[in-house]
C-alpha atoms as a PDB file:
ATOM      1  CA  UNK A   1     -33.488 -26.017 -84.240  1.00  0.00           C
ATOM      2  CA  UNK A   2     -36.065 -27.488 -82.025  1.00  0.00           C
ATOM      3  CA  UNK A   3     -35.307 -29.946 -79.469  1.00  0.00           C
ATOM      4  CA  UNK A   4     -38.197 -31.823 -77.757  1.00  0.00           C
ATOM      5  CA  UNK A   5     -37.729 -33.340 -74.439  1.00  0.00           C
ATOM      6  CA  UNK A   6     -40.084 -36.007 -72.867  1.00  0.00           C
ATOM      7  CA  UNK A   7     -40.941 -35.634 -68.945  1.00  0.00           C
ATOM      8  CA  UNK A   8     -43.211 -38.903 -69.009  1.00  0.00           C
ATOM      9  CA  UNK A   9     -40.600 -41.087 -70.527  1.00  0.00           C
ATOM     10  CA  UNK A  10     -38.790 -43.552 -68.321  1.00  0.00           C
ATOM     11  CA  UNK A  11     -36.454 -44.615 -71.408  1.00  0.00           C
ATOM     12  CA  UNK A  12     -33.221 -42.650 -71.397  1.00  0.00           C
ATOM     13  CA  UNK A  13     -33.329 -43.374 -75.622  1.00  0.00           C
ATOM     14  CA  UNK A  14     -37.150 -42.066 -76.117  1.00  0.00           C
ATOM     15  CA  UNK A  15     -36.513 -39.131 -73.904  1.00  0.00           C
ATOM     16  CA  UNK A  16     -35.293 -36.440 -76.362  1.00  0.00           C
ATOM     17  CA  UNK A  17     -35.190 -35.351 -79.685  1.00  0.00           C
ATOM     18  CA  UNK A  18     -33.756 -32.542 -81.783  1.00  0.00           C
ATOM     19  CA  UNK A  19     -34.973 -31.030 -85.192  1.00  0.00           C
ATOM     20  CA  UNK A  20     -31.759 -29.581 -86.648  1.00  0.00           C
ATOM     21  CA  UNK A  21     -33.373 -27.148 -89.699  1.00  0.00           C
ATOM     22  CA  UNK A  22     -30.562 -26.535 -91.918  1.00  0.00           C
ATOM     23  CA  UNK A  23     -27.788 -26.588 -89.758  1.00  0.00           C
ATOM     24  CA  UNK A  24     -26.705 -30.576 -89.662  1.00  0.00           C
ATOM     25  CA  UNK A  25     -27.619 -33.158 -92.378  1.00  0.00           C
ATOM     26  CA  UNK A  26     -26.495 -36.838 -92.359  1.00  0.00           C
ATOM     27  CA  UNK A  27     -22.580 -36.596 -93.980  1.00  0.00           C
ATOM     28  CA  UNK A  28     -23.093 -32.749 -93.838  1.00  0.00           C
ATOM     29  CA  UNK A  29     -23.753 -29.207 -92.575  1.00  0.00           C
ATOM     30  CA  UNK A  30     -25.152 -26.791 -93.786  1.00  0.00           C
ATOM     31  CA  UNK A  31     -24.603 -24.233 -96.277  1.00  0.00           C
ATOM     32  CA  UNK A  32     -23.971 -19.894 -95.322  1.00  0.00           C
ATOM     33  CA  UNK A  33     -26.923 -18.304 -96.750  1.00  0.00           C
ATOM     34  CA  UNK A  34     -27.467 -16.629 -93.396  1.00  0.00           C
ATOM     35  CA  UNK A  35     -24.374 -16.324 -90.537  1.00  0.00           C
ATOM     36  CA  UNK A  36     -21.207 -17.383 -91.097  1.00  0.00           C
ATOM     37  CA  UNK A  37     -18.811 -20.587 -90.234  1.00  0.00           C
ATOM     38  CA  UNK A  38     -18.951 -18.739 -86.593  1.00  0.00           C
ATOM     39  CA  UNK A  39     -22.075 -19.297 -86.063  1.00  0.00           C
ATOM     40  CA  UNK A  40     -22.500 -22.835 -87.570  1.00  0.00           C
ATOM     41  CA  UNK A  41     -19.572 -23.838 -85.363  1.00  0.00           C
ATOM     42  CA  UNK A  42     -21.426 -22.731 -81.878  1.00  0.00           C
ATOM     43  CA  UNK A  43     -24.137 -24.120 -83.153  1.00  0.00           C
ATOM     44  CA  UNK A  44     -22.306 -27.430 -83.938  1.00  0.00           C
ATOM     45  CA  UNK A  45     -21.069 -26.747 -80.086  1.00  0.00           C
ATOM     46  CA  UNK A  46     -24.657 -26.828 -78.665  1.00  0.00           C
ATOM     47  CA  UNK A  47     -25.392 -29.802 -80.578  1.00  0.00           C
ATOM     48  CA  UNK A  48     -22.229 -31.952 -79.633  1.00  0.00           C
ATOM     49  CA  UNK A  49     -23.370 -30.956 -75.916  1.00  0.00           C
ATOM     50  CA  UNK A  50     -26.003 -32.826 -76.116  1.00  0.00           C
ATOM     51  CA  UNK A  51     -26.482 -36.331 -74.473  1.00  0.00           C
ATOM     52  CA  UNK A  52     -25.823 -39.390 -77.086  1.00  0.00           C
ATOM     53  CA  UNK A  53     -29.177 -40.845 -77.057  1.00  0.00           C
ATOM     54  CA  UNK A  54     -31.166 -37.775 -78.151  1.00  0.00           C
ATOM     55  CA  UNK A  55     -32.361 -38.072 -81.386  1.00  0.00           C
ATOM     56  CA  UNK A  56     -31.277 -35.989 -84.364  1.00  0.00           C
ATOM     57  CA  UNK A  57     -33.595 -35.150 -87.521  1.00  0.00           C
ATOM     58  CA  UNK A  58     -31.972 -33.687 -90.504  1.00  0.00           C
ATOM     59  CA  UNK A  59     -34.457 -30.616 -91.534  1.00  0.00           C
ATOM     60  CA  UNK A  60     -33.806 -31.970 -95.562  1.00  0.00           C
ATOM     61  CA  UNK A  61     -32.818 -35.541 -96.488  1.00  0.00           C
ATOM     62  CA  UNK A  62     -29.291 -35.038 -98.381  1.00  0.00           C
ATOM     63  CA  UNK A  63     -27.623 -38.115 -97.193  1.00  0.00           C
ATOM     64  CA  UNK A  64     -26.999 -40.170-100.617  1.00  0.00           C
ATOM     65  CA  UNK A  65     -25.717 -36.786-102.193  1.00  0.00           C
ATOM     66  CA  UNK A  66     -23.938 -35.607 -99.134  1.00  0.00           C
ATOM     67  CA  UNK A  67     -22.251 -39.215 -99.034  1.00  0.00           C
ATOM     68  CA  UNK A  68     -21.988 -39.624-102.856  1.00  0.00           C
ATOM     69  CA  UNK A  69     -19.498 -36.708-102.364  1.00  0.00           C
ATOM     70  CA  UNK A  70     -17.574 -37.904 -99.386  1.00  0.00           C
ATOM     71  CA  UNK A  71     -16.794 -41.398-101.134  1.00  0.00           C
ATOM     72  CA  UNK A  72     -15.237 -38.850-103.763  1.00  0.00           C
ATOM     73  CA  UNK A  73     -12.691 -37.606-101.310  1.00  0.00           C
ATOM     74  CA  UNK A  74     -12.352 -40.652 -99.182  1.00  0.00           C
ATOM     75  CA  UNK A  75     -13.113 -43.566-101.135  1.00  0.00           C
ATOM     76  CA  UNK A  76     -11.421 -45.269 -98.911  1.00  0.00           C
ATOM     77  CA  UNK A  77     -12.894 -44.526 -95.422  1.00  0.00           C
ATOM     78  CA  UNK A  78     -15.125 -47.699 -94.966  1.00  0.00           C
ATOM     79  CA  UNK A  79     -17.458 -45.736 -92.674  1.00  0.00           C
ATOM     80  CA  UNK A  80     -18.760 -43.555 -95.642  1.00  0.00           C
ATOM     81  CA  UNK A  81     -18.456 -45.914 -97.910  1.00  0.00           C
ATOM     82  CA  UNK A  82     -21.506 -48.076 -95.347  1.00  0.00           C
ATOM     83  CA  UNK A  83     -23.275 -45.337 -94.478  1.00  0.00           C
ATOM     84  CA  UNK A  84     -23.771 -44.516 -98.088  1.00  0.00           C
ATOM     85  CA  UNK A  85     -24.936 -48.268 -98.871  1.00  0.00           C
ATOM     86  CA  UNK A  86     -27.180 -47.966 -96.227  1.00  0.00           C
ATOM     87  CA  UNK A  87     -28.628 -44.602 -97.150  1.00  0.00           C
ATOM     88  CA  UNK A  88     -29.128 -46.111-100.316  1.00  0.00           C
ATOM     89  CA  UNK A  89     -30.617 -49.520 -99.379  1.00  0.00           C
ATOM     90  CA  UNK A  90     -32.982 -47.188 -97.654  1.00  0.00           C
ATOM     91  CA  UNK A  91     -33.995 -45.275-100.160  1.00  0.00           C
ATOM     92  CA  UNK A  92     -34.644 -48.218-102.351  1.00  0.00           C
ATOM     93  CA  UNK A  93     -37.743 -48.869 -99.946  1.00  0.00           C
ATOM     94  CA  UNK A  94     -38.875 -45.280 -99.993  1.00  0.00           C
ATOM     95  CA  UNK A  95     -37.484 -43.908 -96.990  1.00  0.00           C
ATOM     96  CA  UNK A  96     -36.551 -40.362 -97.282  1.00  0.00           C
ATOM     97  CA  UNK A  97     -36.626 -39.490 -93.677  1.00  0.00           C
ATOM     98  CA  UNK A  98     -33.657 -40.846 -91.460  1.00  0.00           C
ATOM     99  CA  UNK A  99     -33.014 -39.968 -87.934  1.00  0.00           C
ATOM    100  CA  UNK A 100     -29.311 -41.192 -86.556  1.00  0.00           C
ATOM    101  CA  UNK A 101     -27.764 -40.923 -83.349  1.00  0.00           C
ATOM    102  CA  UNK A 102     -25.078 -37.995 -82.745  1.00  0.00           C
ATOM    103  CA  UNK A 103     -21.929 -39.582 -81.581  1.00  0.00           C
END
């Protein structure tokens, strides 16, 4: 992961950002092909450390997959259910990147 931190900005919101790789993907983590659930959980640990306003960047956009899945076990958890139409009202327009706040 990479996280980027401005020392010019004077907006609390603009001042950071964080590249996650593989290791956190909007409705998911990632996958073991290197470590173990260990090491994705103090990693997950560093992350949730982090002030709310820094910005998050998924390394690979997954969202309508990773949230096509979720609705299958929770279909009815109403937060999935409008991320996913969001993801895909997005995608519609030809986003593929999305960045979203870590709360």
């Amino acid at each position: 992961m990479y996280l980027l931190e401005s020392s010019t900005s004077s907006s609390a919101a603009a001042a950071a950002a964080i590249f996650t790789g593989d290791s956190l993907f909007l409705g998911g983590c990632g996958r073991f092909f290197e470590g173990n659930a260990h090491h994705l959980r103090i990693t997950a640990a560093r992350m949730r450390s982090l002030p709310s306003t820094v910005l998050m960047w998924p390394g690979h956009e997954y969202a309508v997959g990773n949230l096509s899945f979720a609705v299958t076990i929770e279909p009815n958890n109403a937060a999935v259910v409008s991320k996913l139409a969001w993801a895909r009202e997005r995608r519609k327009y030809g986003f593929t990147n999305f960045y979203f706040y870590f709360i």
